[in-house]
N, C-alpha and C. Protein backbone atom coordinates (compact mmCIF):
# COMPACT_ATOMS: atom_id res chain seq x y z
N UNK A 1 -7.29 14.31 32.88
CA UNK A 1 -8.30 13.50 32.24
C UNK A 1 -7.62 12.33 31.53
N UNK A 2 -8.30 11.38 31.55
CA UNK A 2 -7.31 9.86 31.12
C UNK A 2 -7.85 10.03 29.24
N UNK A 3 -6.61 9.51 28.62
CA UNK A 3 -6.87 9.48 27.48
C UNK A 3 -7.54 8.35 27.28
N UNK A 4 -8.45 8.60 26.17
CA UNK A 4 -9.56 7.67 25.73
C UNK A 4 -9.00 6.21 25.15
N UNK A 5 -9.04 5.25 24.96
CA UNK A 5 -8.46 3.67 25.12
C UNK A 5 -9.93 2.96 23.41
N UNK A 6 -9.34 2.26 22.98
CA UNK A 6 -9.91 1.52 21.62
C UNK A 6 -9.89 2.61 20.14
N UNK A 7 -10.96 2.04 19.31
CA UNK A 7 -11.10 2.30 18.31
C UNK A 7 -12.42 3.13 17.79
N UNK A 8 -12.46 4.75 17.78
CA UNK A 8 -13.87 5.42 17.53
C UNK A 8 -13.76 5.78 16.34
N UNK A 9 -15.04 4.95 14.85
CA UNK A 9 -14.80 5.29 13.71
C UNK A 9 -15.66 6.43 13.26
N UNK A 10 -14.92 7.41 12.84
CA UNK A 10 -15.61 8.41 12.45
C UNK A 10 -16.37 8.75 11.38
N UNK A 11 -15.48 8.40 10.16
CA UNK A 11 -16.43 8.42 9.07
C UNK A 11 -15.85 6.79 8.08
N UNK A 12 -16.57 6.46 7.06
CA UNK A 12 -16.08 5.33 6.22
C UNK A 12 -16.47 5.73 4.76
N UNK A 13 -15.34 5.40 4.37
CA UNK A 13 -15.81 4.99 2.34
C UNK A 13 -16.25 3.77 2.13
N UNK A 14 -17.51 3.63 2.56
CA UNK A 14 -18.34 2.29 2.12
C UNK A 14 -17.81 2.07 0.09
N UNK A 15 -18.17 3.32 -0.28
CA UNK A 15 -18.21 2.96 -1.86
C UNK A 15 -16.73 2.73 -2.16
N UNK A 16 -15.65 2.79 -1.50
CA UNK A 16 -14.33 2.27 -2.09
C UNK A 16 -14.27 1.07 -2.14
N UNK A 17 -14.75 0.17 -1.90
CA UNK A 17 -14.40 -1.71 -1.87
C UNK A 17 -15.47 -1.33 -3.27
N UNK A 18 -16.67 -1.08 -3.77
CA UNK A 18 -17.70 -1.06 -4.65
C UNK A 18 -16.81 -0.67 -5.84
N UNK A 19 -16.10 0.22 -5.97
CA UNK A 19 -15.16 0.62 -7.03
C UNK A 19 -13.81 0.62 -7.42
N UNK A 20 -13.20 -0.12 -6.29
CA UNK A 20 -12.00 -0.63 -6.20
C UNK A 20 -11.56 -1.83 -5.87
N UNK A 21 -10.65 -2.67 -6.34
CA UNK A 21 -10.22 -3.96 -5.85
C UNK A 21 -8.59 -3.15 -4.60
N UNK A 22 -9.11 -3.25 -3.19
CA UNK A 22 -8.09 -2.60 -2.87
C UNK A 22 -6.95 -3.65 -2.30
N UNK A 23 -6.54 -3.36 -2.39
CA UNK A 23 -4.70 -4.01 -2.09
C UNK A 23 -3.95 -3.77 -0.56
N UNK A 24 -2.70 -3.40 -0.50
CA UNK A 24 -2.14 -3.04 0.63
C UNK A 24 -2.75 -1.97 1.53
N UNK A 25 -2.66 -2.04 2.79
CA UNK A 25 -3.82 -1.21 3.46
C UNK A 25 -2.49 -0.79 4.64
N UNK A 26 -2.92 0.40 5.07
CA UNK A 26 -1.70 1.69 6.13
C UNK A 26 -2.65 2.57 6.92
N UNK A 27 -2.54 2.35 8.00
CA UNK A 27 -2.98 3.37 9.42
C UNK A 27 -1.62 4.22 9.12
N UNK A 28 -2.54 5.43 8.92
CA UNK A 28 -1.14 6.63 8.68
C UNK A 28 -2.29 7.65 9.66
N UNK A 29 -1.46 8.17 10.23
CA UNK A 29 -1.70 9.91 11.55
C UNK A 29 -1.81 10.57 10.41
N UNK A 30 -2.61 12.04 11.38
CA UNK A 30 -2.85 12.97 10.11
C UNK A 30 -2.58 14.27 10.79
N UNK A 31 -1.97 15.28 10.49
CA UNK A 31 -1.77 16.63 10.48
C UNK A 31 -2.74 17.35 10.97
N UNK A 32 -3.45 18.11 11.84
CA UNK A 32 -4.82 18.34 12.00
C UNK A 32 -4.71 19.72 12.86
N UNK A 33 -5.84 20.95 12.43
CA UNK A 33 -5.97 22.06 13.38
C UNK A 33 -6.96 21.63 14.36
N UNK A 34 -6.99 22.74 15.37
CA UNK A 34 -7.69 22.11 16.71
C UNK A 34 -9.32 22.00 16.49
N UNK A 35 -9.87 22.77 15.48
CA UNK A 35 -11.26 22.74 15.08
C UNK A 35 -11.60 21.44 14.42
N UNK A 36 -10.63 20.77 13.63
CA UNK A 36 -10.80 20.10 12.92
C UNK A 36 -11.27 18.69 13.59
N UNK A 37 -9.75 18.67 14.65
CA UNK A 37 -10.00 17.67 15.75
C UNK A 37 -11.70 17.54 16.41
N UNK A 38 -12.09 18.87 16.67
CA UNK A 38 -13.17 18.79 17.75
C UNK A 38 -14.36 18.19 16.88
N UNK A 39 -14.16 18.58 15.42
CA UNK A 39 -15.36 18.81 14.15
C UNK A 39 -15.58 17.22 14.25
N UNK A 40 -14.17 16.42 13.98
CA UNK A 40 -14.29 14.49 13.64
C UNK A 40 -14.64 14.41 15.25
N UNK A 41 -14.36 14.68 16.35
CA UNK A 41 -14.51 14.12 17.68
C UNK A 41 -16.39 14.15 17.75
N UNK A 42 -17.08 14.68 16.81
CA UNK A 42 -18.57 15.48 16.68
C UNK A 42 -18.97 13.82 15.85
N UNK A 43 -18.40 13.47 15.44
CA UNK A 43 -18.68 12.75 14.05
C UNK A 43 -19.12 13.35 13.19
N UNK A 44 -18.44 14.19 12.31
CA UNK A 44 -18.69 14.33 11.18
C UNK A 44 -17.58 14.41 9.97
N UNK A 45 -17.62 14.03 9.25
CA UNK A 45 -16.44 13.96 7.49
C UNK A 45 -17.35 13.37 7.23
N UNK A 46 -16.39 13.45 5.82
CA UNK A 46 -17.26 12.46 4.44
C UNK A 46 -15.70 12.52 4.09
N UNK A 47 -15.59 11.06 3.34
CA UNK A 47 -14.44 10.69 2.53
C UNK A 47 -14.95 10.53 1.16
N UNK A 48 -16.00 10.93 0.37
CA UNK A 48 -16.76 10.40 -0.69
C UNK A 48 -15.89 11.11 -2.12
N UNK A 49 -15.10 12.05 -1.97
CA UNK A 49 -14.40 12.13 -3.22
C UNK A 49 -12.62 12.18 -2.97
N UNK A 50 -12.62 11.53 -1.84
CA UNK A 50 -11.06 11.72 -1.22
C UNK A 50 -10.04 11.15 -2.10
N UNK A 51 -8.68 11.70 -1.81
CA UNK A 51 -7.74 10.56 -2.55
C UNK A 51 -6.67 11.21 -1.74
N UNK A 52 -5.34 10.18 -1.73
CA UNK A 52 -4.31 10.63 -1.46
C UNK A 52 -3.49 10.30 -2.51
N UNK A 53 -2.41 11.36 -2.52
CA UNK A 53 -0.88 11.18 -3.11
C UNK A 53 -0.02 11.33 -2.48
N UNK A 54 1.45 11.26 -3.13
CA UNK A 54 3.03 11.35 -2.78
C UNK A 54 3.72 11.73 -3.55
N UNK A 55 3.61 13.31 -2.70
CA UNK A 55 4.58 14.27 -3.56
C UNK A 55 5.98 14.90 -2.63
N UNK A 56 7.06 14.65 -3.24
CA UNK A 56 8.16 15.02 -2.66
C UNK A 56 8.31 14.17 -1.47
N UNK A 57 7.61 12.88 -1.96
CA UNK A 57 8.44 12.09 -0.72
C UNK A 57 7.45 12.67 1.03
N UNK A 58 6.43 13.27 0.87
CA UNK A 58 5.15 13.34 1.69
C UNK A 58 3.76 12.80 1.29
N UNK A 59 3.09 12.30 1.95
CA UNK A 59 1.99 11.75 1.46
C UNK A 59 1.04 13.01 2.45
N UNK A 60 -0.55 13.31 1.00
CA UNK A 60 -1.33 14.33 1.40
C UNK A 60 -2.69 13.69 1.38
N UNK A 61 -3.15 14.07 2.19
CA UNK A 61 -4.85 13.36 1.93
C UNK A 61 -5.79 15.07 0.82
N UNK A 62 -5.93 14.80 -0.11
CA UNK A 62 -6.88 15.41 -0.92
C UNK A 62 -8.56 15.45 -0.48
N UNK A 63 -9.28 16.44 -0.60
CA UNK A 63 -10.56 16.29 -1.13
C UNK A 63 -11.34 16.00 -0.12
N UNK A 64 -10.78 15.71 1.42
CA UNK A 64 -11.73 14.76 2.25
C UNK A 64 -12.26 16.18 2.94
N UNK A 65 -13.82 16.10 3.34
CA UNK A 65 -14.51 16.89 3.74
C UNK A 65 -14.60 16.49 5.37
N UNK A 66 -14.05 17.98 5.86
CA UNK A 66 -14.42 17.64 7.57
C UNK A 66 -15.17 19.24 7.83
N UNK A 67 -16.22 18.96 8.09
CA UNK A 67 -17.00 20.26 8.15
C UNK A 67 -16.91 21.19 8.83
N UNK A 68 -16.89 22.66 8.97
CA UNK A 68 -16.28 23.75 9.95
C UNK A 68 -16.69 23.24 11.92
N UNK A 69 -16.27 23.58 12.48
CA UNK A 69 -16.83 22.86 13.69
C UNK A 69 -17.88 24.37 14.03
N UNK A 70 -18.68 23.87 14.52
CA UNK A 70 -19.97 24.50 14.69
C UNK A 70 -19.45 25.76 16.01
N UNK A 71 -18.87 25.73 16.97
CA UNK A 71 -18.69 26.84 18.08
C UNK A 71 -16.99 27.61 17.83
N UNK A 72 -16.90 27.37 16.41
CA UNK A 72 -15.35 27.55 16.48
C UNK A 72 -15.83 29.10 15.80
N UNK A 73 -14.68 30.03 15.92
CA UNK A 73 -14.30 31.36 15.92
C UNK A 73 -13.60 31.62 14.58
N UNK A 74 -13.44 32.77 13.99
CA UNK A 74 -12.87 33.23 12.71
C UNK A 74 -11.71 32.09 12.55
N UNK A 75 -11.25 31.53 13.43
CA UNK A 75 -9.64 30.62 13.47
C UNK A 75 -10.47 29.39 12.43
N UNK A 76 -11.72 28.94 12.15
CA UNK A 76 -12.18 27.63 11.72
C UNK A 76 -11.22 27.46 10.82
N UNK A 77 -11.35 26.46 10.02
CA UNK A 77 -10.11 25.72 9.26
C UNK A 77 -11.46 25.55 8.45
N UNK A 78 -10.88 25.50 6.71
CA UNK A 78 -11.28 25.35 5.57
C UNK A 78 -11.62 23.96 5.33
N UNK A 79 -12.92 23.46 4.76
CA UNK A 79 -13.30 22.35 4.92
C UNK A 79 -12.61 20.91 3.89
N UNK A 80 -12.00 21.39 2.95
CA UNK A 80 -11.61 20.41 2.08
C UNK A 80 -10.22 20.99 2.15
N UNK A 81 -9.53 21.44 2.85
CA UNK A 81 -7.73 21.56 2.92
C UNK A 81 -6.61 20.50 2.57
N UNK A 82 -5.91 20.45 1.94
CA UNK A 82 -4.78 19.42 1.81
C UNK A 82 -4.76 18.53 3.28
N UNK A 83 -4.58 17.78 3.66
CA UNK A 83 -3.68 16.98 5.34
C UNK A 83 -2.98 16.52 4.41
N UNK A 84 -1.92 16.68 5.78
CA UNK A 84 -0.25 15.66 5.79
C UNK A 84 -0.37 14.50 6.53
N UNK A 85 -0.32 13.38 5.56
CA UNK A 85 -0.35 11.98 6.71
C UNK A 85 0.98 11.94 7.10
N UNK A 86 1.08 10.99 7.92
CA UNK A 86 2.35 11.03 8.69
C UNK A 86 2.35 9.40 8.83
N UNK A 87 3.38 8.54 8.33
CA UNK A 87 3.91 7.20 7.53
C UNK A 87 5.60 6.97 8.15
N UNK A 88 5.76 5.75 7.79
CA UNK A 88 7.30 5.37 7.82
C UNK A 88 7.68 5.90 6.51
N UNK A 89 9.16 6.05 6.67
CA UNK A 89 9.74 6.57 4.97
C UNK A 89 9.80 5.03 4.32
N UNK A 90 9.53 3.78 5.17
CA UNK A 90 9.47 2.75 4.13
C UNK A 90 8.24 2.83 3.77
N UNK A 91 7.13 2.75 4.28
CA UNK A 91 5.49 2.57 3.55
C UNK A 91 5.44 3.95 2.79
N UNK A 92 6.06 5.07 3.13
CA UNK A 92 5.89 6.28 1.87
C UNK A 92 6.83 5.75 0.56
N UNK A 93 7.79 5.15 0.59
CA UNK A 93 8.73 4.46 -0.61
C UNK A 93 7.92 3.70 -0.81
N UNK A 94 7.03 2.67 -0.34
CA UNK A 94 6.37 1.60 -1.15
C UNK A 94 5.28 1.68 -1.47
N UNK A 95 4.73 3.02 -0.76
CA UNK A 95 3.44 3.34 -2.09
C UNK A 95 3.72 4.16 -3.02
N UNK A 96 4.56 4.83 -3.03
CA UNK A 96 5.30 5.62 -4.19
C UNK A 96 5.71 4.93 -5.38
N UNK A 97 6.39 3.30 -4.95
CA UNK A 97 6.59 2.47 -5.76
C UNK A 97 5.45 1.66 -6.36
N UNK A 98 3.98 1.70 -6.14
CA UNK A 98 3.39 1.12 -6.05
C UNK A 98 1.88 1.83 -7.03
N UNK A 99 2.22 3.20 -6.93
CA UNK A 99 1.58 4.05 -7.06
C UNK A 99 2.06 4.48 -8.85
N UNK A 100 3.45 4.18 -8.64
CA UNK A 100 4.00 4.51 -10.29
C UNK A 100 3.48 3.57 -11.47
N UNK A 101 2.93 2.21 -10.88
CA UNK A 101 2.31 1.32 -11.86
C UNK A 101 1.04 1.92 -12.00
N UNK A 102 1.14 2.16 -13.36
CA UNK A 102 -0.46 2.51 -13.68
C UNK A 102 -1.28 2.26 -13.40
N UNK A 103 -2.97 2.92 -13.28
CA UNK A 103 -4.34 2.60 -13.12
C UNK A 103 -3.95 2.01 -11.51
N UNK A 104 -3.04 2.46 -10.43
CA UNK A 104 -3.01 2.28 -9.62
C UNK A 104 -3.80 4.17 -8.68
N UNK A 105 -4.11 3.72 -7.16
CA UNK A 105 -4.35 4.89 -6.76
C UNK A 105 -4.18 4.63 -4.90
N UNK A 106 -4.42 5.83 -4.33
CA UNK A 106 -4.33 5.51 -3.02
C UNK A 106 -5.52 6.20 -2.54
N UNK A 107 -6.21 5.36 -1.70
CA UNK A 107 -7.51 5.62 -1.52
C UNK A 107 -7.58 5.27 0.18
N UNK A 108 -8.58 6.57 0.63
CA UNK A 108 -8.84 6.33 2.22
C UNK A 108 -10.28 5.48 2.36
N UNK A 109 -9.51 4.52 3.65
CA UNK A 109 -10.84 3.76 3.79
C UNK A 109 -11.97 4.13 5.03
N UNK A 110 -11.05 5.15 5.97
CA UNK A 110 -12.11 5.07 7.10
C UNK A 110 -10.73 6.35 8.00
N UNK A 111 -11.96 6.83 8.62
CA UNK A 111 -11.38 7.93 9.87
C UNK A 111 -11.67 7.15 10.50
N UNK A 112 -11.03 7.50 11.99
CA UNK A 112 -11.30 7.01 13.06
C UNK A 112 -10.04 7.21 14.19
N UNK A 113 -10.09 7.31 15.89
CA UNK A 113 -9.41 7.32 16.33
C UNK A 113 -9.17 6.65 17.14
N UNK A 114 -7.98 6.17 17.32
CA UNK A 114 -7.14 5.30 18.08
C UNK A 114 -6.65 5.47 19.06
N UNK A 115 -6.93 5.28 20.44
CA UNK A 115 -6.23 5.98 21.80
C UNK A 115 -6.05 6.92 21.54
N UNK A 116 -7.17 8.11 21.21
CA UNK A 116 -7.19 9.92 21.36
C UNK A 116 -6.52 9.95 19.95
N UNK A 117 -5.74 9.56 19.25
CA UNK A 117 -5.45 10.01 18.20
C UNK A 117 -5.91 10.10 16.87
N UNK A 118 -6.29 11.05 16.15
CA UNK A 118 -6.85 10.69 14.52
C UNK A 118 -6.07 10.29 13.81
N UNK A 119 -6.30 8.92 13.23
CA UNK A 119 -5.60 8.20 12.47
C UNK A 119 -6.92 7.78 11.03
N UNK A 120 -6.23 7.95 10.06
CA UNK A 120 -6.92 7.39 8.36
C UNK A 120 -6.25 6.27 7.51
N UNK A 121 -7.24 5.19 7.52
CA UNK A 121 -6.91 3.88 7.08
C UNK A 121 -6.80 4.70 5.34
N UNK A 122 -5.30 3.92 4.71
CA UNK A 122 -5.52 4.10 3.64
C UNK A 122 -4.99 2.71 2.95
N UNK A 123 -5.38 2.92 1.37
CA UNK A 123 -5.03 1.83 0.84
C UNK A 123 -4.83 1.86 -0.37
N UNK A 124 -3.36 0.76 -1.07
CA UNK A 124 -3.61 0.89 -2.50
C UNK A 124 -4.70 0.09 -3.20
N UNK A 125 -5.03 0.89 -4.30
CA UNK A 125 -6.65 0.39 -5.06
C UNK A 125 -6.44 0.77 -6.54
N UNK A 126 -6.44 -0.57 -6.95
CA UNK A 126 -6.82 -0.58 -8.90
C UNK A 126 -8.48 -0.56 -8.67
N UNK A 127 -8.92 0.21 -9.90
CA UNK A 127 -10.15 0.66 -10.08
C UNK A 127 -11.19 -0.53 -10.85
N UNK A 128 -11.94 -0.91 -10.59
CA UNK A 128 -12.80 -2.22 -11.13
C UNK A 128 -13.68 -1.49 -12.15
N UNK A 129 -13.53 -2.43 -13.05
CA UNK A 129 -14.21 -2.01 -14.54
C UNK A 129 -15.77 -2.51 -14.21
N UNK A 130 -16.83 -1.68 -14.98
CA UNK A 130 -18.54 -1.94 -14.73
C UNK A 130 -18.70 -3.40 -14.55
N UNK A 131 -18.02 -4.41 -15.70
CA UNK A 131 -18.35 -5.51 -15.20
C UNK A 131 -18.15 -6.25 -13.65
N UNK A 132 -16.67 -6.15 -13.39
CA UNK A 132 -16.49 -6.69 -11.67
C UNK A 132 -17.53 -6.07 -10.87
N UNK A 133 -18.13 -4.65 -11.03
CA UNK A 133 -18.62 -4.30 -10.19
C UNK A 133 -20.33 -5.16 -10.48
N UNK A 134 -20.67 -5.45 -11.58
CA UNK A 134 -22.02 -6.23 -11.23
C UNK A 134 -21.85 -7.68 -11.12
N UNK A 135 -20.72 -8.39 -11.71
CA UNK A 135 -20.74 -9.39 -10.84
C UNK A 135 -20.34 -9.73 -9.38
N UNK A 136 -19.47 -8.85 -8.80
CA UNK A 136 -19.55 -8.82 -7.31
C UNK A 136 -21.30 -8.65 -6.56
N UNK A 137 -21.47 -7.59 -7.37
CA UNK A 137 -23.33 -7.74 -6.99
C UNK A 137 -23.85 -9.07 -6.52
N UNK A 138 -24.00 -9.43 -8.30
CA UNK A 138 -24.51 -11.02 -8.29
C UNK A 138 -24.00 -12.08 -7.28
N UNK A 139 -23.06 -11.94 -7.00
CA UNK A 139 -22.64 -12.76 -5.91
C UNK A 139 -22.75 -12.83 -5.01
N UNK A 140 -22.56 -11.29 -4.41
CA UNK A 140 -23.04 -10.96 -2.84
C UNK A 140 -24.84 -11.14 -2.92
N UNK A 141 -25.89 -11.14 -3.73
CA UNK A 141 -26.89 -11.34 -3.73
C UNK A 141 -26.57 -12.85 -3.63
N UNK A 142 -26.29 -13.76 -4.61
CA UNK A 142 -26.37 -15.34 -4.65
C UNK A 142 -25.73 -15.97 -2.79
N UNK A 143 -25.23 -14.87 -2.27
CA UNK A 143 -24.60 -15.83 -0.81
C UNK A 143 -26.12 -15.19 0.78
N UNK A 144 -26.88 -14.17 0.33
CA UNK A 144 -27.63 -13.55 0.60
C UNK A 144 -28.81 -14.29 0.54
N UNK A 145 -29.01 -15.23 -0.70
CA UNK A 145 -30.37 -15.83 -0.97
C UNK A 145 -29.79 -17.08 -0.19
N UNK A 146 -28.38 -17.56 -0.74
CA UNK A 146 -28.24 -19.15 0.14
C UNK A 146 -28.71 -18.80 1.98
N UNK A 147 -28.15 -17.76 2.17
CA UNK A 147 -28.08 -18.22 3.78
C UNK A 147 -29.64 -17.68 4.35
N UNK A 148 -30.37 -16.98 3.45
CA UNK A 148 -31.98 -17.10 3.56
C UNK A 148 -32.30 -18.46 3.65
N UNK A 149 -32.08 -19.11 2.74
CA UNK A 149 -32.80 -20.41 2.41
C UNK A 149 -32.28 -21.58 4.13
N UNK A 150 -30.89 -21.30 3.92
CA UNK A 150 -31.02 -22.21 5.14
C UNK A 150 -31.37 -21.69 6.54
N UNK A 151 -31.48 -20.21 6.28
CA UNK A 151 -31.83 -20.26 8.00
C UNK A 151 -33.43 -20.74 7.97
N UNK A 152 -33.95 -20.66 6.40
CA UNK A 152 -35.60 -20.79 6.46
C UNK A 152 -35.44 -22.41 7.02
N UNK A 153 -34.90 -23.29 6.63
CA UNK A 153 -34.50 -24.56 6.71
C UNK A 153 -34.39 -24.72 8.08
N UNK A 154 -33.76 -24.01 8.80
CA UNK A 154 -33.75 -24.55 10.23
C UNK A 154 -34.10 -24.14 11.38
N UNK A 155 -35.11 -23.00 10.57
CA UNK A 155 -36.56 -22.81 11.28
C UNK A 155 -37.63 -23.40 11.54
N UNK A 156 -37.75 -24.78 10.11
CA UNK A 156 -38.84 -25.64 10.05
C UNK A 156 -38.19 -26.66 10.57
């Protein structure tokens, strides 16, 4: 059977850009049992309370929910389990370095797989205080009303 060719996204953290100003961004592979595989190949995760760290010089994805796969046998795999991403030892040194500055964090932006493989966009992210987050609002509303107005404009 030919392996599958582009980009199939499985799940996304819409709310991480909403609560984070994110920074440097890493396609890191992930560690995975065979249920787990079949569970994201289903479309289903949630990344909604995920995080990763770097401990001992490994980076782990925390918290991310991939749901039992539905025809799998006593073998299923536990739905919120540690994963091991899998990185260069330079991008694991430079979010490690990156990660030691405070109110810093590493945050996943999206599952998805890449020529048959599961791969998780991650990224570094300082956390946006209530205000950024309603003036980003206001803004994305103010570019929302402009391009109303002119498409009304060149309709008439």
């Amino acid at each position: 059977m030919p392996r599958e060719k582009g980009r199939k996204l499985v799940a996304q953290n819409r709310k991480a850009t909403h609560d984070y100003h994110i920074g440097d961004r890493y396609e890191a592979g992930m560690v995975l049992t065979g249920t787990e595989v079949k569970s994201l190949r289903a479309g289903r995760a949630s990344l909604a309370d995920a995080y990763a760290t770097v401990d001992d010089g490994e980076v782990w994805l925390r918290n991310a929910h991939i749901p039992e796969y539905a025809f799998g046998t006593w073998k299923n795999h536990a739905t919120r389990r540690t994963r091991k991403l899998l990185l260069n030892r330079r991008e694991i040194d430079k979010l490690e370095r990156e990660v030691a500055n405070s109110g810093r964090t590493i945050v996943p932006l999206a599952i998805y797989f890449s020529d048959g493989y599961a791969k998780v966009e991650i990224a570094v992210a300082t956390g946006k205080r209530d205000w950024d987050k309603r003036q980003a609002i206001a803004e994305r509303d103010a570019r929302r009303d402009t391009e109303r107005e002119l498409a009304a404009r060149r309709r008439r």
